[in-house]
N, C-alpha and C. Protein backbone atom coordinates (compact mmCIF):
# COMPACT_ATOMS: atom_id res chain seq x y z
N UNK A 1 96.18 98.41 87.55
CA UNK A 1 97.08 99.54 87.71
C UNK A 1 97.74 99.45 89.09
N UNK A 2 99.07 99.44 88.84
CA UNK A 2 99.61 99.43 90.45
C UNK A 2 99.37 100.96 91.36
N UNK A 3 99.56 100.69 92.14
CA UNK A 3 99.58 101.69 93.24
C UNK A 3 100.33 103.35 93.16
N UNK A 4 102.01 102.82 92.87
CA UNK A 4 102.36 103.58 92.57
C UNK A 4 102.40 104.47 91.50
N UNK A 5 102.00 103.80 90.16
CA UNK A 5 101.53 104.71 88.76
C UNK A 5 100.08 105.54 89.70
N UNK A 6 99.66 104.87 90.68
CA UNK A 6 98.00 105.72 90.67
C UNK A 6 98.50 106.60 91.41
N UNK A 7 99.35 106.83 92.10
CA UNK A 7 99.77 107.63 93.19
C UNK A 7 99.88 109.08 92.04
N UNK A 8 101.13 108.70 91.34
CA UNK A 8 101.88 109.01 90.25
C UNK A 8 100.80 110.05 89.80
N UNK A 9 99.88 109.89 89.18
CA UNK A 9 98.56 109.85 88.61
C UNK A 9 97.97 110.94 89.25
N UNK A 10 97.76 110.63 90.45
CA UNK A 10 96.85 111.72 91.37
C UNK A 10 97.69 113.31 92.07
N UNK A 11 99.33 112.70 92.04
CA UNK A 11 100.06 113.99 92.08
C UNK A 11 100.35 114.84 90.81
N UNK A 12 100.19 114.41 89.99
CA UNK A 12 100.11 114.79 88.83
C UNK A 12 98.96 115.61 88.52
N UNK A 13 97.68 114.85 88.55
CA UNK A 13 96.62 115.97 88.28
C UNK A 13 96.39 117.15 89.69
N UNK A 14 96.96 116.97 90.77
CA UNK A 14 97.21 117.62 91.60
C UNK A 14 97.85 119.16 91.17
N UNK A 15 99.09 118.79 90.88
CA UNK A 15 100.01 119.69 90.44
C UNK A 15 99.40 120.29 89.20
N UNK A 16 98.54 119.61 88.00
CA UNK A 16 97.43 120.30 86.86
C UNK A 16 96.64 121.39 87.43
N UNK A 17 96.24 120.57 88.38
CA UNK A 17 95.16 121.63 88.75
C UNK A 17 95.34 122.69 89.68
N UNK A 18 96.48 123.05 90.11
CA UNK A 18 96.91 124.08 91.24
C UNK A 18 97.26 124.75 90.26
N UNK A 19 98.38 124.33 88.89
CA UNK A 19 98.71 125.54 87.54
C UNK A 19 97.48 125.80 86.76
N UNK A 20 96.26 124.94 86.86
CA UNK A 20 95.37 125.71 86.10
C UNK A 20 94.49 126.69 86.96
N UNK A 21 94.51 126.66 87.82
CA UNK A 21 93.75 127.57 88.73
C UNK A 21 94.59 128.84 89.28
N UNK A 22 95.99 128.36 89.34
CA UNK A 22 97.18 129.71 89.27
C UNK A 22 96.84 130.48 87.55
N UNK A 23 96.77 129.92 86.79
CA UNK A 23 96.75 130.64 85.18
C UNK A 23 95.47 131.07 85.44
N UNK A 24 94.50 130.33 85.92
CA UNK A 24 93.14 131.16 85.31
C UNK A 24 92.80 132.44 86.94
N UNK A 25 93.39 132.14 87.86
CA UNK A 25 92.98 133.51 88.41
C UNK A 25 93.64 134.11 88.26
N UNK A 26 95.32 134.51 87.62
CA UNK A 26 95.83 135.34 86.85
C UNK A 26 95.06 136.25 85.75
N UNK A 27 94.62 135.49 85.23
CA UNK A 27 93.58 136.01 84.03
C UNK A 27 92.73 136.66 84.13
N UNK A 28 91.63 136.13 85.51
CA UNK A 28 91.07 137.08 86.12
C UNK A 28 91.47 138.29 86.81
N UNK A 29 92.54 138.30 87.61
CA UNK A 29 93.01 139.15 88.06
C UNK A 29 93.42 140.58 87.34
N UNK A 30 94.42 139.93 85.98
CA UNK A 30 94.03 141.08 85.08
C UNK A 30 93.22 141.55 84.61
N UNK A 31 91.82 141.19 84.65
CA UNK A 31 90.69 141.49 84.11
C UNK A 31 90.49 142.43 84.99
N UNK A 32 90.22 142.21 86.26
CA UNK A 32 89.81 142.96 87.41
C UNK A 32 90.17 144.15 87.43
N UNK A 33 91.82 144.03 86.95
CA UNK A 33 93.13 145.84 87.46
C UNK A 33 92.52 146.74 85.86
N UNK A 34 92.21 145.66 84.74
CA UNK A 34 91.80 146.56 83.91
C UNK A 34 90.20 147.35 83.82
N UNK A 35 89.93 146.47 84.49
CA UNK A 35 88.37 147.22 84.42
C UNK A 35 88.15 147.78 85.67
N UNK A 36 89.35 148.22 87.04
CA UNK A 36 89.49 149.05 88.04
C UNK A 36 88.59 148.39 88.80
N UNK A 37 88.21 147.20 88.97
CA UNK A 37 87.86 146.89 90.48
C UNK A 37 88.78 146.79 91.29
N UNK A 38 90.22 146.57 90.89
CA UNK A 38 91.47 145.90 91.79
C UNK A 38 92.71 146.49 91.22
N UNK A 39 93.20 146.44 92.18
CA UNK A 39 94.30 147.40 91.97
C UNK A 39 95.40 146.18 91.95
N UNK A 40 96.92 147.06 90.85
CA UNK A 40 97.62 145.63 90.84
C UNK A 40 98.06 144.97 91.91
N UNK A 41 98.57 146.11 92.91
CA UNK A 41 98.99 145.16 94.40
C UNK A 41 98.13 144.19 94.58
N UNK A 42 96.81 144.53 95.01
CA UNK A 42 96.04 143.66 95.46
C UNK A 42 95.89 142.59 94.34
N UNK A 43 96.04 142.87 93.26
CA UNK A 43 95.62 141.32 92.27
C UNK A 43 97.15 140.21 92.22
N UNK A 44 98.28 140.91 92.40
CA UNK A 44 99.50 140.13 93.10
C UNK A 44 99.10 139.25 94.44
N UNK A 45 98.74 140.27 95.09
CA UNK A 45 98.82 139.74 96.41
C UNK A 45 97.76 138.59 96.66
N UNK A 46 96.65 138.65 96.06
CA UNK A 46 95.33 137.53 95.84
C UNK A 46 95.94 136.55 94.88
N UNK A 47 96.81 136.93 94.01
CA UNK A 47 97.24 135.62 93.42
C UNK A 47 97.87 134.65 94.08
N UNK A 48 99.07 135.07 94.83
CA UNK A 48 99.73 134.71 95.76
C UNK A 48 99.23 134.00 96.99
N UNK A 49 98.19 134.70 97.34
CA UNK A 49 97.79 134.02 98.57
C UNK A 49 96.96 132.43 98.42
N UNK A 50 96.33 132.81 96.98
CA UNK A 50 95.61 131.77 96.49
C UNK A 50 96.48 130.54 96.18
N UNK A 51 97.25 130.78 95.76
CA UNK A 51 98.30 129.91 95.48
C UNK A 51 99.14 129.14 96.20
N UNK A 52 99.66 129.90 97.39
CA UNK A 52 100.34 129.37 99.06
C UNK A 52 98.72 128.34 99.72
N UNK A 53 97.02 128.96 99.41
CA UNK A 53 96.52 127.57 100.03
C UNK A 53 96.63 126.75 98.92
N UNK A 54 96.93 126.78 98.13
CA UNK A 54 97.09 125.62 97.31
C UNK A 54 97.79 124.48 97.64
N UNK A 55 99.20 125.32 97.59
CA UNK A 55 100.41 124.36 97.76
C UNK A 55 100.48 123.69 100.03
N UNK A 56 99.40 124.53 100.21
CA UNK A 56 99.31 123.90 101.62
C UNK A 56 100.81 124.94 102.56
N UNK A 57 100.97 126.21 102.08
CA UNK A 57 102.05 126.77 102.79
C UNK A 57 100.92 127.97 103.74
N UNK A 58 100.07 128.12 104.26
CA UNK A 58 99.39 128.68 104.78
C UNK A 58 99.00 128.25 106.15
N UNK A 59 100.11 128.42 107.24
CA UNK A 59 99.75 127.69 108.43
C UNK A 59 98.52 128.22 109.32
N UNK A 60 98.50 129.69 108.84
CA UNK A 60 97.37 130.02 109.87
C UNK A 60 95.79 129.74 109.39
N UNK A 61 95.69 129.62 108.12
CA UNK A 61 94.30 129.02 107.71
C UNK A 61 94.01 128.05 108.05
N UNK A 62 95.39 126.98 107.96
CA UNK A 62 94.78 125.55 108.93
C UNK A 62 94.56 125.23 109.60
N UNK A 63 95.26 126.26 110.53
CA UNK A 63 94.99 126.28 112.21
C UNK A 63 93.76 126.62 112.30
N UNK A 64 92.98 127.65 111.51
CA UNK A 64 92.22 128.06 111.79
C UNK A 64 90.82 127.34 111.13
N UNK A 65 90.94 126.88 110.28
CA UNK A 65 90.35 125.35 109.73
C UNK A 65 90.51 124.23 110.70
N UNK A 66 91.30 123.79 111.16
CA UNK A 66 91.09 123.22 112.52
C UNK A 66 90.59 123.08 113.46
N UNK A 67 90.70 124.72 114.19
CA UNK A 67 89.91 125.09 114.86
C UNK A 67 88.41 124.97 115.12
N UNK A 68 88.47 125.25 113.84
CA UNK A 68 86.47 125.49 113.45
C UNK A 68 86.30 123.77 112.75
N UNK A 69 87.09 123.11 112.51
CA UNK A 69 86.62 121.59 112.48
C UNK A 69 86.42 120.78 113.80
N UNK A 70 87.00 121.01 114.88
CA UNK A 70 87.03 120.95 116.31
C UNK A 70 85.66 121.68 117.08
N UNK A 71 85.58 122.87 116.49
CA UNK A 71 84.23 123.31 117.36
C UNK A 71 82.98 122.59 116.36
N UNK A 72 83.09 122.10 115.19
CA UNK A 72 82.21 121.45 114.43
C UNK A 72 81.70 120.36 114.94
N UNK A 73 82.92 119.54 115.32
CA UNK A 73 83.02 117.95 115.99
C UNK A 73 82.47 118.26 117.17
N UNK A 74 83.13 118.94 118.17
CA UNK A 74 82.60 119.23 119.44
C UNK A 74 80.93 119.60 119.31
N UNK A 75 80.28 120.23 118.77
CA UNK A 75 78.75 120.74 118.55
C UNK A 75 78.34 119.22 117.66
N UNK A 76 78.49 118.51 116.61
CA UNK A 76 78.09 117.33 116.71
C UNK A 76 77.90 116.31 117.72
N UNK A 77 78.83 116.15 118.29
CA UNK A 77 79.13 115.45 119.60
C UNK A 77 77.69 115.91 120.73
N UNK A 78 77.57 117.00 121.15
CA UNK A 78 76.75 117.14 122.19
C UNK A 78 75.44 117.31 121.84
N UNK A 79 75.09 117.79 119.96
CA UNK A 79 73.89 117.53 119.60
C UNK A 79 73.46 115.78 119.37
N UNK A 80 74.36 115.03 119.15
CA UNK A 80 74.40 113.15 119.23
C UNK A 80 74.01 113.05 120.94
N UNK A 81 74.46 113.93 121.21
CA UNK A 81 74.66 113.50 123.16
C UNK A 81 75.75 112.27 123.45
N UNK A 82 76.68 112.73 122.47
CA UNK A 82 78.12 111.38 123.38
C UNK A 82 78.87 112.61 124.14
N UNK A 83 79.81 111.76 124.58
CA UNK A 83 80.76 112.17 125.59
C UNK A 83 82.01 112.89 124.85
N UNK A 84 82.57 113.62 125.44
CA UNK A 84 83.79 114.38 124.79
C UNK A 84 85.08 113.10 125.36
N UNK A 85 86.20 112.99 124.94
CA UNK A 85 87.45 112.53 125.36
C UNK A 85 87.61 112.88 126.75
N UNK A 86 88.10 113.98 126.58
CA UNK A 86 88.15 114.97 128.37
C UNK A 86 86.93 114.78 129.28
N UNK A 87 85.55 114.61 129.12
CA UNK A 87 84.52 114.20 129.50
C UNK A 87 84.96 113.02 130.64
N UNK A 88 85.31 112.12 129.25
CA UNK A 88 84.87 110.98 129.90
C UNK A 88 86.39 110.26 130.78
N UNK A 89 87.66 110.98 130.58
CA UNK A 89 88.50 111.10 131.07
C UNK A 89 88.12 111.55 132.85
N UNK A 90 87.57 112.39 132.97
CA UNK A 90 86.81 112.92 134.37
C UNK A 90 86.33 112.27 135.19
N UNK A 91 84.78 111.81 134.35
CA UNK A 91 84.21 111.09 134.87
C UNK A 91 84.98 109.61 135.74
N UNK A 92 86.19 109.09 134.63
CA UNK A 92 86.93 107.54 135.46
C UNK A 92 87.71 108.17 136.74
N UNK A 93 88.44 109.73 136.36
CA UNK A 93 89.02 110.17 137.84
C UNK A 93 87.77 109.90 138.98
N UNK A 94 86.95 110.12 138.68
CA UNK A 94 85.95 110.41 139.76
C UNK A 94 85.54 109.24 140.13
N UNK A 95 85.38 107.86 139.17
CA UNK A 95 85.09 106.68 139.46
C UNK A 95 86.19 106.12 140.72
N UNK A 96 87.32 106.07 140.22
CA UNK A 96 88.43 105.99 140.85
C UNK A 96 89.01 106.35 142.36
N UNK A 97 88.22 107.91 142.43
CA UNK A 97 88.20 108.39 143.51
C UNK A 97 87.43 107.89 144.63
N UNK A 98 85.89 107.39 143.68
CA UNK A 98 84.86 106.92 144.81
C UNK A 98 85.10 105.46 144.80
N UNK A 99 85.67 104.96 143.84
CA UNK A 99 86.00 103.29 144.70
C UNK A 99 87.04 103.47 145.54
N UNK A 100 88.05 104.59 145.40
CA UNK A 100 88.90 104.17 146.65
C UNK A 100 88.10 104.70 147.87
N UNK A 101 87.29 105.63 147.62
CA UNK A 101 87.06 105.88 148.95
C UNK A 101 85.84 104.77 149.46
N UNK A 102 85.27 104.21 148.97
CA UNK A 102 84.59 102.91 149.09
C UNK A 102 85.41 101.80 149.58
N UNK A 103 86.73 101.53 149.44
CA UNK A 103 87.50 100.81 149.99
C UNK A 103 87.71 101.24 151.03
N UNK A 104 88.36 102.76 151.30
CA UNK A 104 89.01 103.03 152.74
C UNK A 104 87.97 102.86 153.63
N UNK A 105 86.48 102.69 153.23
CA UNK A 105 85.07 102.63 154.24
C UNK A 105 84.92 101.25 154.81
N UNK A 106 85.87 100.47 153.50
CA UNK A 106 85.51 99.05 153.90
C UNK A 106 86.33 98.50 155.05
N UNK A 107 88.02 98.63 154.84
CA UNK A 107 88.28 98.66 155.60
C UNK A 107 88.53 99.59 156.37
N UNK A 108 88.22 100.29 157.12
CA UNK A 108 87.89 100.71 158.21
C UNK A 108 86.29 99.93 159.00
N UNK A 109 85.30 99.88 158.22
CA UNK A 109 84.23 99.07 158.94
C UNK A 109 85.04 97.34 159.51
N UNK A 110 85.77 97.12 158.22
CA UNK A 110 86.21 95.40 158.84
C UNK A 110 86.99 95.71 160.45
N UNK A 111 87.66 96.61 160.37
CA UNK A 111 88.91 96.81 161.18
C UNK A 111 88.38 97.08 162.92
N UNK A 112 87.05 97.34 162.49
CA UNK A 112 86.54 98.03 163.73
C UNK A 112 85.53 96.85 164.54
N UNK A 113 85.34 95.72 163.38
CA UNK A 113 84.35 95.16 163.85
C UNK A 113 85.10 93.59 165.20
């Protein structure tokens, strides 16, 4: 199977499964307004919303999925005990700092002797 039929393939059941999960919480939803747990606004508005993460139009959930994948990584990271990026970014300023100043010691000791 080439690539592109599989591609083909996987946007396809993509797009299946975002309309079957739009139809069936519709279904539910009416279930809900008829048996008065939910009122119709709210069963619009839950359809809708469900539907925008679907299609990936929901910028602030991702951000905010992000977010909390970042403090995930970050708390893995220091329970492993590695170094963060910014960490170890620091630490070379500081390397940097003390070899030069290890140089300016050197020469100055040569200079004097």
């Amino acid at each position: 199977m080439d690539q592109g039929n599989l591609l083909q393939m996987l946007l396809l059941r993509g797009l299946g499964t975002t309309s079957l999960v739009g139809d069936r919480l519709r279904l539910v939803s009416q279930d809900w307004v008829r048996s008065g747990r939910l009122d119709p606004g709210q069963a619009s508005a839950l359809v809708e919303d469900v539907l925008k993460a679907l299609r990936g139009e929901t910028p602030e959930l991702e951000q905010q999925a992000e977010r909390q994948l970042e403090r995930n990584r970050d708390q893995l990271l220091e329970d492993l005990g590695l170094a963060r990026q910014r960490e170890l970014d620091e630490l070379r300023g500081r390397i940097d700092r003390l070899e030069q100043a290890l140089r300016q010691r050197q020469i100055s000791s040569d200079s004097s002797d």
